[in-house]
Protein backbone atom coordinates (compact mmCIF):
# COMPACT_ATOMS: atom_id res chain seq x y z
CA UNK A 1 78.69 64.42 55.85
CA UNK A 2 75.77 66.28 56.77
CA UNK A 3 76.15 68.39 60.15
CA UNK A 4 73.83 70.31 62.68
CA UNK A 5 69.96 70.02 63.19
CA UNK A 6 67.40 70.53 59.90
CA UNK A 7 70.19 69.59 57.21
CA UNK A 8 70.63 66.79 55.21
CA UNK A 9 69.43 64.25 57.60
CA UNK A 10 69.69 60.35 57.35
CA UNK A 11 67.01 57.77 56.96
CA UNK A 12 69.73 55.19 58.49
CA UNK A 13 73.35 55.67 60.22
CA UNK A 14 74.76 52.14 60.34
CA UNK A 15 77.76 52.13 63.01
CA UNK A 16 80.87 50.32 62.32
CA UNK A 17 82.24 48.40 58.91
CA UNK A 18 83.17 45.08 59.79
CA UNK A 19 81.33 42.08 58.86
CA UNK A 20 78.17 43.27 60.12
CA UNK A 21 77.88 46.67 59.25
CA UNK A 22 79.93 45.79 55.17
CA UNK A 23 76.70 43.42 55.64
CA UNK A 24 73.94 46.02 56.68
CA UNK A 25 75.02 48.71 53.97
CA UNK A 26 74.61 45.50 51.52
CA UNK A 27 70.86 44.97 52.61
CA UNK A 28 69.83 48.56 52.37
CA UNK A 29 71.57 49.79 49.40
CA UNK A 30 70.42 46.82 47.19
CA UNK A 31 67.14 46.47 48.88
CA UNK A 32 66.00 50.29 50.12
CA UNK A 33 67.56 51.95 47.18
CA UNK A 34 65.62 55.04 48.10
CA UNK A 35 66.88 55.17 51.69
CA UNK A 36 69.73 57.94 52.66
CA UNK A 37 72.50 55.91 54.44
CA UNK A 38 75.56 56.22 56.00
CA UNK A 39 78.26 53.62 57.64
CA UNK A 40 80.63 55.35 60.11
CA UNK A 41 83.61 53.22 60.88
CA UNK A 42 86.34 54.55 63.43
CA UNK A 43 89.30 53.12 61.22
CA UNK A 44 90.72 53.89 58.87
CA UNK A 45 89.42 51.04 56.46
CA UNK A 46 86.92 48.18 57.01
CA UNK A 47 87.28 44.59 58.49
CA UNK A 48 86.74 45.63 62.42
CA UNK A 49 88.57 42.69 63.90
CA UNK A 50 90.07 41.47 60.72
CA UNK A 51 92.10 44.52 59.92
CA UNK A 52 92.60 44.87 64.56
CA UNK A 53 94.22 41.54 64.81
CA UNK A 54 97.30 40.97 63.64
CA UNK A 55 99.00 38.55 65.37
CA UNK A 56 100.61 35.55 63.35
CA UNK A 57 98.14 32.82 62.06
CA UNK A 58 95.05 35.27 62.62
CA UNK A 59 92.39 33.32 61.20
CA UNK A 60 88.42 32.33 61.63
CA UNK A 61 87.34 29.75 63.79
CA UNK A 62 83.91 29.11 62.04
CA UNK A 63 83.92 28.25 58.60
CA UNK A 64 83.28 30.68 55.61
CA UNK A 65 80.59 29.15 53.60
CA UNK A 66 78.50 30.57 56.61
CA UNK A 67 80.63 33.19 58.25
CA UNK A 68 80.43 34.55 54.78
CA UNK A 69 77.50 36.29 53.42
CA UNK A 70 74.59 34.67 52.33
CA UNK A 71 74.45 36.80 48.66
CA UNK A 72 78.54 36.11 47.36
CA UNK A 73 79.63 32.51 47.04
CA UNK A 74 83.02 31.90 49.23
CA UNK A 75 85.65 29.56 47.20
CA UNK A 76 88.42 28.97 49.53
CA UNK A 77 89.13 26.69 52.29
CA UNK A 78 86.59 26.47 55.45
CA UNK A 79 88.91 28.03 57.66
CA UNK A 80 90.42 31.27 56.09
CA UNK A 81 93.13 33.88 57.62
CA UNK A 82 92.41 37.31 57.92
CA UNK A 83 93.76 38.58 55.09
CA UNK A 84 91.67 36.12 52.79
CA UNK A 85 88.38 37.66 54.88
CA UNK A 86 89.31 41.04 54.00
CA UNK A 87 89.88 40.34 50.29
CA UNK A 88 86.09 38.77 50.30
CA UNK A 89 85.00 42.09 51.94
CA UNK A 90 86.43 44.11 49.68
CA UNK A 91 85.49 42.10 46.92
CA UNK A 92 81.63 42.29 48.12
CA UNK A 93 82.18 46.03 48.75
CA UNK A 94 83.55 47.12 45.03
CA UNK A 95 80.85 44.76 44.13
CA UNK A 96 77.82 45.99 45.67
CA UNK A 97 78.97 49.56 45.07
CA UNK A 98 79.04 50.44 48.90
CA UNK A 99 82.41 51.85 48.84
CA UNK A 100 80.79 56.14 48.60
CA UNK A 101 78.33 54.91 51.68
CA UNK A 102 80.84 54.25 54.55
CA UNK A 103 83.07 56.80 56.19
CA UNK A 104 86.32 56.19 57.71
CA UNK A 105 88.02 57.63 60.70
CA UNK A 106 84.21 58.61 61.90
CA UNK A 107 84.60 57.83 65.90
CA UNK A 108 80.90 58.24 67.55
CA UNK A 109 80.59 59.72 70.87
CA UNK A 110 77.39 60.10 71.90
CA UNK A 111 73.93 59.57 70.26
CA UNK A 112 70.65 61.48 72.03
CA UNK A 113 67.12 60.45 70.42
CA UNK A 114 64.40 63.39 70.68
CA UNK A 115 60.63 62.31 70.71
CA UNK A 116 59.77 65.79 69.43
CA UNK A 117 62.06 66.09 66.42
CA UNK A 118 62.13 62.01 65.80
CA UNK A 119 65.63 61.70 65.23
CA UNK A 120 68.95 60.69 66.24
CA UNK A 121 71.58 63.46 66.95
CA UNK A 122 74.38 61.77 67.12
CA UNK A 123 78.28 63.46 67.76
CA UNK A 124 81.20 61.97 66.20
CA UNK A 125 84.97 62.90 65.92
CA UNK A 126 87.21 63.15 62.68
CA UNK A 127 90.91 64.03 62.62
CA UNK A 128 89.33 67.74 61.58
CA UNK A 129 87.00 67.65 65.36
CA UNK A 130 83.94 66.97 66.26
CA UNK A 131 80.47 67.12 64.16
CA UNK A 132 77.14 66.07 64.27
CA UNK A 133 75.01 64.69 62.31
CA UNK A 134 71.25 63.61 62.44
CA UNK A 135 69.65 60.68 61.22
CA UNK A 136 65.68 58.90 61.63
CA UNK A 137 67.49 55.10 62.86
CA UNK A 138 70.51 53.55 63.86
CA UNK A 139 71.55 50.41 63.10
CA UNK A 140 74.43 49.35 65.35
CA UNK A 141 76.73 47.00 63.98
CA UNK A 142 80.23 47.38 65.86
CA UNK A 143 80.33 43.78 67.40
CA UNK A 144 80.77 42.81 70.78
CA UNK A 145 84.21 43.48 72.14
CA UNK A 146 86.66 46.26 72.75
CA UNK A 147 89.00 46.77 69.65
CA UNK A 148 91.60 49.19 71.55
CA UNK A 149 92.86 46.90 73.95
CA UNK A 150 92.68 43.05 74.66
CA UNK A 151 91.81 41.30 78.08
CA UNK A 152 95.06 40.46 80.39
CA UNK A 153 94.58 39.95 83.83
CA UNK A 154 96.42 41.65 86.36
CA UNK A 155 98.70 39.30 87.51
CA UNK A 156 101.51 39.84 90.82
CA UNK A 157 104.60 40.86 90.07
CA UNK A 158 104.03 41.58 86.08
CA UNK A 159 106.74 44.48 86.93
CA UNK A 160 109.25 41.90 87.91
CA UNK A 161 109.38 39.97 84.55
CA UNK A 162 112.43 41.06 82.92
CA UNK A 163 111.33 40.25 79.20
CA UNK A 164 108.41 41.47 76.89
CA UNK A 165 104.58 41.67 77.48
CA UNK A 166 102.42 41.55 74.49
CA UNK A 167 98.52 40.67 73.72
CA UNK A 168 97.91 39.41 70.65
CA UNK A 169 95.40 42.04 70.52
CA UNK A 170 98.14 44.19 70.33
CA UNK A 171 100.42 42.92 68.10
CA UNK A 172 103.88 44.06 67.65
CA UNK A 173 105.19 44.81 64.15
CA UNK A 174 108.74 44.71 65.04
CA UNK A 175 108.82 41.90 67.57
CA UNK A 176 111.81 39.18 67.11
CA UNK A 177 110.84 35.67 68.63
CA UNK A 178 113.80 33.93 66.75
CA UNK A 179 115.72 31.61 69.42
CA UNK A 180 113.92 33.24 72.25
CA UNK A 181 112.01 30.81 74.67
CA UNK A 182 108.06 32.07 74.56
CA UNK A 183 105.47 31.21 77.11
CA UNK A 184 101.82 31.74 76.09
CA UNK A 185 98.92 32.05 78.47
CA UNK A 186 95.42 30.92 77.36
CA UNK A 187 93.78 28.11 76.11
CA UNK A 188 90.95 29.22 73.58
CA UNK A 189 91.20 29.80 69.36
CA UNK A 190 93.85 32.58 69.99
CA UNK A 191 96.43 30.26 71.74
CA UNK A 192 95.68 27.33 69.31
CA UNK A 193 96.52 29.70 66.28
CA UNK A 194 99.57 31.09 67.86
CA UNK A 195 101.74 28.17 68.80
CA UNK A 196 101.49 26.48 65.96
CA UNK A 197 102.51 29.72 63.74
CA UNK A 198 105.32 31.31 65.78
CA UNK A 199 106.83 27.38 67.16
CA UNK A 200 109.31 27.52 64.17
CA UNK A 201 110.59 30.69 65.01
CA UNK A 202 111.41 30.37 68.68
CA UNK A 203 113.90 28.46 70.56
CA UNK A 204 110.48 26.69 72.32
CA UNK A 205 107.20 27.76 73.07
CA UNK A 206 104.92 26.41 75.80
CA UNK A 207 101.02 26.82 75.81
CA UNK A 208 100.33 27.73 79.75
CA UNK A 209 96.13 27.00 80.47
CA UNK A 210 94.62 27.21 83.58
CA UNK A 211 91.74 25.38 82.06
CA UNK A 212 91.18 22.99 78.91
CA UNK A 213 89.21 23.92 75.88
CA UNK A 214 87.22 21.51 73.46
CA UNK A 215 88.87 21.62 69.72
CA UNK A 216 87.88 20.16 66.58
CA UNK A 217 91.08 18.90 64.31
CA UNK A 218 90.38 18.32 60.81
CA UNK A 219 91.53 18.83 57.56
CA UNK A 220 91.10 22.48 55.79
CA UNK A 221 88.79 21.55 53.33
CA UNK A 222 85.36 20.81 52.19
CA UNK A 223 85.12 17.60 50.07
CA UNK A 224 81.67 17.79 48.75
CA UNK A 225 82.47 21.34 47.81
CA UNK A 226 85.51 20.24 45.82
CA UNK A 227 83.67 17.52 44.22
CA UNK A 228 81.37 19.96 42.76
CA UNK A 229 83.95 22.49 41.72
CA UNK A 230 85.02 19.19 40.20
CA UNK A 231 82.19 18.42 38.37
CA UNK A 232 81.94 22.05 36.73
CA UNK A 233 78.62 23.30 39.30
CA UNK A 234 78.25 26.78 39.16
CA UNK A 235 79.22 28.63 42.07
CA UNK A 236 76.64 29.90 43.41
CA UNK A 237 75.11 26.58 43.88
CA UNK A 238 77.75 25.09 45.50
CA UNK A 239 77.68 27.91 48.16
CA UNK A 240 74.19 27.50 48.33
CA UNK A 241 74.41 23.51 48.55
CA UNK A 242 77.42 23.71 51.28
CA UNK A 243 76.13 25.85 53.85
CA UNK A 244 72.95 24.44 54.22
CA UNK A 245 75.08 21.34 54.77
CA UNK A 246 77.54 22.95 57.06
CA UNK A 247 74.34 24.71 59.05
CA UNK A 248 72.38 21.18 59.10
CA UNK A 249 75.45 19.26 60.22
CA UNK A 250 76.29 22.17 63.19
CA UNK A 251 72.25 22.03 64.33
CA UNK A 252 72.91 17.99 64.94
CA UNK A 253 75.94 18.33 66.60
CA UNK A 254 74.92 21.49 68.64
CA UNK A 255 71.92 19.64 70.03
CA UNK A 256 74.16 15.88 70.15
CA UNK A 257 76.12 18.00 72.55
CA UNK A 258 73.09 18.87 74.92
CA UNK A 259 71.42 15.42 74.56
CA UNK A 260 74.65 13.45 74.28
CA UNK A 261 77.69 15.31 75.61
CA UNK A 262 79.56 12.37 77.27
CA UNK A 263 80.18 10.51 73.60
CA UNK A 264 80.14 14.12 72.08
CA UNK A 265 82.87 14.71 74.46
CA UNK A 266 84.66 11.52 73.61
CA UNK A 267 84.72 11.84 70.19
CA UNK A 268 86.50 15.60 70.77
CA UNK A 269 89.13 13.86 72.84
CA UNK A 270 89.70 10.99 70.40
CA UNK A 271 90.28 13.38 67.21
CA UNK A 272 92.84 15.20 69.90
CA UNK A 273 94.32 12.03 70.63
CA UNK A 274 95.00 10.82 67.26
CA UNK A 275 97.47 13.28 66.57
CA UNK A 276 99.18 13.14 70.21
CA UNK A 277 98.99 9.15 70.72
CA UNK A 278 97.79 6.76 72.90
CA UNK A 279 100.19 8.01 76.31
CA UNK A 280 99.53 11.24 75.85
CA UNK A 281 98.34 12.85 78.97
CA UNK A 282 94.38 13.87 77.76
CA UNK A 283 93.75 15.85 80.73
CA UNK A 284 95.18 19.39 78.99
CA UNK A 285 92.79 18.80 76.64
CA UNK A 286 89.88 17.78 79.14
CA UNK A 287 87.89 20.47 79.91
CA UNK A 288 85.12 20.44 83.25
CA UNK A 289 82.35 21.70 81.42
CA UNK A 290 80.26 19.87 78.35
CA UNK A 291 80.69 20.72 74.83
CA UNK A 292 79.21 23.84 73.92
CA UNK A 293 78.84 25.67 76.93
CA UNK A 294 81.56 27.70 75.51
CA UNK A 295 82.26 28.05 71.85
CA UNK A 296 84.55 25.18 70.36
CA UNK A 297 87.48 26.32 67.59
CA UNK A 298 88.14 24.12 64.88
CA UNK A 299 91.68 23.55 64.21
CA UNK A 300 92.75 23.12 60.82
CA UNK A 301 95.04 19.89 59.90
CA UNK A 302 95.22 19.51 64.10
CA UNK A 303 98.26 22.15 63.81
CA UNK A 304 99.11 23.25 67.27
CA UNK A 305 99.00 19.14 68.08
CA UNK A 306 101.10 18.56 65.60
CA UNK A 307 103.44 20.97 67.13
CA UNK A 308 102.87 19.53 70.13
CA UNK A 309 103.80 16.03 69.21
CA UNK A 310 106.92 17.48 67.48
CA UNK A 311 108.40 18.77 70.56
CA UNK A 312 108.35 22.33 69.20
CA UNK A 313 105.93 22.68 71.62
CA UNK A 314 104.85 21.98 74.63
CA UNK A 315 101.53 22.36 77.14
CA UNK A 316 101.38 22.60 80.68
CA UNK A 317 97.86 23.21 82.73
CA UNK A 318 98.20 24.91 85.82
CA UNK A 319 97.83 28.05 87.58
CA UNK A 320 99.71 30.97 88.20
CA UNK A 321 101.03 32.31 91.26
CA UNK A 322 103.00 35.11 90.00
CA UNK A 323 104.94 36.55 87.45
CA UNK A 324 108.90 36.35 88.47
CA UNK A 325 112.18 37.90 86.84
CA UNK A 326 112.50 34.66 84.93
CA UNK A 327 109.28 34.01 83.61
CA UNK A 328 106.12 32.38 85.73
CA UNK A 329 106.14 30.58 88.92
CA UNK A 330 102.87 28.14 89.08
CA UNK A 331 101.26 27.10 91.76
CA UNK A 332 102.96 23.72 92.20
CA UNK A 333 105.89 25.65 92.51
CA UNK A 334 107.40 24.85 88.98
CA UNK A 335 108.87 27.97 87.13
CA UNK A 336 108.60 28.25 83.35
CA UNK A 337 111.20 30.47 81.83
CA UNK A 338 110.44 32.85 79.25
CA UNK A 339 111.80 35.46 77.23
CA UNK A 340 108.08 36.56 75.84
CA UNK A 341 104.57 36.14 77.27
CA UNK A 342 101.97 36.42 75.27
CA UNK A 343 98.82 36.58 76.91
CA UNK A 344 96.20 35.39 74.73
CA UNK A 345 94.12 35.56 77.40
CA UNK A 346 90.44 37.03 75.96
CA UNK A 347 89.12 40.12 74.91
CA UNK A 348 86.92 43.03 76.82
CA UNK A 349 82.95 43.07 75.62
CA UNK A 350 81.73 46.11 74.93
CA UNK A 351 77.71 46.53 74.09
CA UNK A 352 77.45 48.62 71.85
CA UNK A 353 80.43 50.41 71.60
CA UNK A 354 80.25 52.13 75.13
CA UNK A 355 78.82 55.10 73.41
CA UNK A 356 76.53 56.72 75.38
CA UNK A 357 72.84 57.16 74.27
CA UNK A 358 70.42 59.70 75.47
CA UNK A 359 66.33 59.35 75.26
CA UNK A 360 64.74 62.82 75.56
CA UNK A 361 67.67 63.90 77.93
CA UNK A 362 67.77 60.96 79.88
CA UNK A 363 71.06 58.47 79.66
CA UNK A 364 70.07 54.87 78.90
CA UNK A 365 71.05 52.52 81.58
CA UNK A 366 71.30 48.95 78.94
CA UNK A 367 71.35 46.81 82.02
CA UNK A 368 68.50 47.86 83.51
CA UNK A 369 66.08 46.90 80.19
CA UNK A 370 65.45 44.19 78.76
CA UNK A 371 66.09 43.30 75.06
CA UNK A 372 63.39 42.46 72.49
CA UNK A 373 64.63 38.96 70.68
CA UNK A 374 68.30 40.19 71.28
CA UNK A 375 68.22 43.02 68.43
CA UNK A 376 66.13 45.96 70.19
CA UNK A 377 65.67 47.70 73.32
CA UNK A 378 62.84 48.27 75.56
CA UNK A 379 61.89 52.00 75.40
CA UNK A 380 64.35 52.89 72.78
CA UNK A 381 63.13 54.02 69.29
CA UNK A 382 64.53 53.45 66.39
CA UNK A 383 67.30 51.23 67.11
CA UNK A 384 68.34 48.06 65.72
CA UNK A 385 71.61 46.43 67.06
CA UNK A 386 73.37 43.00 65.55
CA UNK A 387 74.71 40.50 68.10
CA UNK A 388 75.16 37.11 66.78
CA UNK A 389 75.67 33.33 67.62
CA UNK A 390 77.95 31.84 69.87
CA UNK A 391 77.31 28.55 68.79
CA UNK A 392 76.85 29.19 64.70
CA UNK A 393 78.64 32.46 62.62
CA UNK A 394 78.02 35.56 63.23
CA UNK A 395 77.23 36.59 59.79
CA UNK A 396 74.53 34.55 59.39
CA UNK A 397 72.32 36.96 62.01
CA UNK A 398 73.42 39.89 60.15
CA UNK A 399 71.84 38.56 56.95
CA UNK A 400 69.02 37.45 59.24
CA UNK A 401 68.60 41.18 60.69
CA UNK A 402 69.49 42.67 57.18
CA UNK A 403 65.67 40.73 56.09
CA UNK A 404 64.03 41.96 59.20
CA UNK A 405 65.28 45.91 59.19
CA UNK A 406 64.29 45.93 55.18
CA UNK A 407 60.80 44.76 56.37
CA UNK A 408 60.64 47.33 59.21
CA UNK A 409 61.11 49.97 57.21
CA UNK A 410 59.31 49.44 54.57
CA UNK A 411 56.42 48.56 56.97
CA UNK A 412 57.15 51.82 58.94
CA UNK A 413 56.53 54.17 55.25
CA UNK A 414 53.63 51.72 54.48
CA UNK A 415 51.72 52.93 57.64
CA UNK A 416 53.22 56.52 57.87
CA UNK A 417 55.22 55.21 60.88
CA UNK A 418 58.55 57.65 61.72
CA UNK A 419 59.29 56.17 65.49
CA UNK A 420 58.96 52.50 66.20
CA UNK A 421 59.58 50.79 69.94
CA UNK A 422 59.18 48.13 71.66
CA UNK A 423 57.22 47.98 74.54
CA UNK A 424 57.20 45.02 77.35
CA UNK A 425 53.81 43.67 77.92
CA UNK A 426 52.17 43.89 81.49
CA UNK A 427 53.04 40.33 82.16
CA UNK A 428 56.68 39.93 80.80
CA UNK A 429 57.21 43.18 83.02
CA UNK A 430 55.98 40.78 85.64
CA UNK A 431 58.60 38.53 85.12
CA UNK A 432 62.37 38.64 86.90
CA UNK A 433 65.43 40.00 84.64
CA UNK A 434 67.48 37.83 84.62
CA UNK A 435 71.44 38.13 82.82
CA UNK A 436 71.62 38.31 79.14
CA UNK A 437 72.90 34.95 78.93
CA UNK A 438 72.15 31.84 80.75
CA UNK A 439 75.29 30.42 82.78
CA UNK A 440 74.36 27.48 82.31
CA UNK A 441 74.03 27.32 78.93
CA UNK A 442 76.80 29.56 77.57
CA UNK A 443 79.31 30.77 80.11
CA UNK A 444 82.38 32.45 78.56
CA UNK A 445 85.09 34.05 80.66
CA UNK A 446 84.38 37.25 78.42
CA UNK A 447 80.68 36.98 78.84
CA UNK A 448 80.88 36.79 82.87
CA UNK A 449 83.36 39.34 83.04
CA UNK A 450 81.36 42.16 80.77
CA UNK A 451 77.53 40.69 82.17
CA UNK A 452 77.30 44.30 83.64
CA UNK A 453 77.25 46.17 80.03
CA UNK A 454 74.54 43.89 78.78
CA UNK A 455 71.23 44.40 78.33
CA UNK A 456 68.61 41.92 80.54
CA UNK A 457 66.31 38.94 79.48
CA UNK A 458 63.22 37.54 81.08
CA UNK A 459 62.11 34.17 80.79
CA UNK A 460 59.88 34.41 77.11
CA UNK A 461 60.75 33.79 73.86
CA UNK A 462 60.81 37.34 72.43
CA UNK A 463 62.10 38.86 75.49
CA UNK A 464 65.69 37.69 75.25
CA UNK A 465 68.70 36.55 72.53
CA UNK A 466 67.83 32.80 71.50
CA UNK A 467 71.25 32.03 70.37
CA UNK A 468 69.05 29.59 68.27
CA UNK A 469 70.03 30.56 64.93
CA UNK A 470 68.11 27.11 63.28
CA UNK A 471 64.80 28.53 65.22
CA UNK A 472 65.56 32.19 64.23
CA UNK A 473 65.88 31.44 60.37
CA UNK A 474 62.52 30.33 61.08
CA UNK A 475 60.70 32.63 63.52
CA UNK A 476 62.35 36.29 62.13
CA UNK A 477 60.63 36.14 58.94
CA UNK A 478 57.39 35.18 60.31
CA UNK A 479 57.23 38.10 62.71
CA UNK A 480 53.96 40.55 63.00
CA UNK A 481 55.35 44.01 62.34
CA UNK A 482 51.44 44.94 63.26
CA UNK A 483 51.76 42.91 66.67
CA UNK A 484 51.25 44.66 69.92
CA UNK A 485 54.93 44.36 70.78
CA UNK A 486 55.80 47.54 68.67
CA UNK A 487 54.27 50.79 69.49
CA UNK A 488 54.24 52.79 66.01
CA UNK A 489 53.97 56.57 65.91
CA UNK A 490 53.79 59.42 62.85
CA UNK A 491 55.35 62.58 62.83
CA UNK A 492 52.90 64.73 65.01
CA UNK A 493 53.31 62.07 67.80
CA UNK A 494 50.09 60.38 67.23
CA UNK A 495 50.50 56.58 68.01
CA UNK A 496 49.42 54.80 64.40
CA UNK A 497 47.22 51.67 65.18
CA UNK A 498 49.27 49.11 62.76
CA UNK A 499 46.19 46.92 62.71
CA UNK A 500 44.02 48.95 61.58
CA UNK A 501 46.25 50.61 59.02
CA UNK A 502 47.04 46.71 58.00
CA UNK A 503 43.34 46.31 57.43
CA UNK A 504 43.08 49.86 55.74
């Protein structure tokens, strides 16, 4: 890679090779063949939390004609494990020829912008030390949680509890769960996956929630997609065909769940039901909040209630006091006995990475600005960042973003532009910041726990993260590079009047 200032510098760094940055690369080499660009991923290969999570059953919990990318057809089932997702990646990367642009075992440490040289120095570490490299925009796509270590709370008397600890985060490769009796501690897509893949291996494993969680059972498959394989479509339409279905079908239900959430919630409970029977108890699967205010996991062929009914497993919803020799002592005052305890109990968010940035010297506080449509910063040049949907796949934004930054650039040569940033008009600076998301529309464990690293919104459309992907696929395309909102400048400093260089 290129090093130090006035060499070989960039025209875009993307940051991280996961779905999102595999997906950036794709944009800009196919689209801005001209463009110099890098991917730095701190691993050793690609995948981010595909290759980071190991534990058994890893899979997705949104389905892959829209988690995958929008340009290569996906031909297996809905739900897919992790090794299935990194086989498409790799696929799309020997494809698409973007193997030479990304660089492994690239760790980023800091990134400092200068207003007088335009650029992005930015330091990162290899197993040979520490270099630098300089590049004209960033393009952060590293996700939204920490990959080194999952989220377990810190519980009394952990010390005490005579068997093993392990986060699913942190899988271990030699653990043995044959005839051992396993407790695990959540209640979200993690725990749902795990139960139902380790149940046959222990003596008996019990799900421990403090709280419910809305699932979706259903069969692993898409029928109208099979009918078409059937009838000899071509691929490429049937991806094309199925996730505007899948997209069309999530939209309805997303907003049936704002307008209607008592049947909404019903009809969650009954497809839970079905596979437990009519005397099951429904309140561990009976969560306080309405559909949608946190994200709900599908669960292919209703698995972990399956194991549930079997006897393999079992569920109990309570809280915990405190860890004991023996296993967990709830507040009722039951104990439950364990061997193991696996706490699938969430993840840390990260913005960004937690790399620190710079702006002419100065460190850049992210939760004291405010974020332009969820993608930019206030103030800070040349930066484009990927965060996703909650309530849709992630991928879909990154194709989404991959359209806007191939716009933005091409926009920026058109008008001799080498600094873009957006600036808050007089009045939205008027208005309170308020937290990235709203509580009472999205409210996450993970989310209220990392609100501090997040950037702020105020109360306008382009002045905060929609989550609305059906608007966005809309709205995104239609945006006015010339608009006031972006504050354009050339080389020299001089600030370029888009509007009149439109016109020109």
């Amino acid at each position: 890679m290129p090093t130090g200032k006035g060499t070989d510098v960039l025209d875009v760094l993307i940051v991280g090779a996961g779905i999102s940055g595999v997906g950036a690369a794709y944009h800009l080499r196919t689209r801005c063949p001209g463009k110099k660009v890098a991917v730095f991923e701190a691993l050793d290969s690609f995948g981010g939390t595909w290759k980071v999570h190991t534990y058994p059953g890893i899979r997705s919990d949104s389905d892959l004609y829209t988690f995958g990318y929008r340009d290569k057809p996906w031909t297996g089932p809905p739900i897919a494990t992790a090794d299935e997702i990194l086989a498409y990646m790799g696929e799309f990367i020997e494809e698409n020829d973007l193997g030479p642009l990304i660089h492994y075992n690239h760790k980023i440490t800091k990134a400092a912008w200068s207003s007088e040289d335009k650029l992005w120095t930015v330091t990162y570490e290899t197993p040979d030390g520490a270099h630098t490299v300089q590049t004209r925009f960033m393009w952060m796509c590293q996700g939204y949680y920490d990959l080194d270590k999952g989220y377990t709370p810190d519980w009394d008397g952990m010390d005490d509890f005579k068997g093993e600890i392990v986060h699913p985060q942190n899988w271990p490769d030699d653990i043995d769960l044959s005839g051992k009796k396993v407790l695990v501690i959540g209640s979200g897509a993690t725990a749902a996956t795990l139960v139902p893949n380790i149940a046959d291996q222990c003596e008996h494993v019990t799900l421990l929630q403090r709280s419910p969680t809305y699932f979706v059972p259903g069969r692993n498959v898409n029928e109208l997609a099979d009918e078409l394989r059937r009838l000899e479509i071509d691929e490429d339409w049937i991806h094309t065909i199925i996730r505007k279905k899948v997209l069309v079908d999530q939209h309805e239900f997303t907003q049936r769940a704002k307008d209607e959430s008592e049947s909404v919630k019903d009809e969650l409970l009954a497809g839970v039901q079905a596979f437990l029977g009519e005397d099951f108890d429904m309140s561990h699967f009976t969560p306080h909040y309405r559909p949608w205010q946190q994200r709900i996991a599908f669960v292919p062929d209703g698995d972990i209630f399956q194991g549930i009914a079997s006897g393999k497993a079992s569920i109990v919803t309570d809280h915990i006091d405190r860890f004991v020799p023996e296993g967990i002592r709830l507040t009722s005052g039951d104990v439950l006995e364990a061997d193991v305890i696996i706490t699938a109990t969430g993840f840390n968010l990260k913005f960004l990475g937690n790399i620190p940035f710079e702006v002419d010297g100065k460190p850049v506080a992210w939760n004291d600005q405010l974020t332009w449509r969820g993608m930019m910063i206030e103030d800070v040049p040349n930066m484009l960042f990927v965060f996703g949907y909650f309530r849709a796949s992630w991928t879909l934004r990154v194709d989404l973003l991959g359209d806007f930054m191939v716009r933005l650039l091409k926009h920026m040569d058109e008008v001799g532009a080498v600094e873009v940033c957006p600036k808050v008009p007089a009045g939205v600076q008027a208005k309170e910041r308020l937290s990235w998301m709203n509580p009472d529309d999205f409210n996450p464990g993970y989310l209220k726990r990392g609100e501090h690293l997040m950037p702020k919104r105020a109360d306008h459309p382009e002045w905060q993260h929609t989550q609305d992907y059906w608007h966005e696929k809309d709205d995104l395309p239609e945006i006015d590079l010339g608009g006031d909102v972006f504050e354009y400048s050339d080389a020299q400093g001089h600030t370029i009047d888009t509007h009149k260089a439109d016109a020109a």
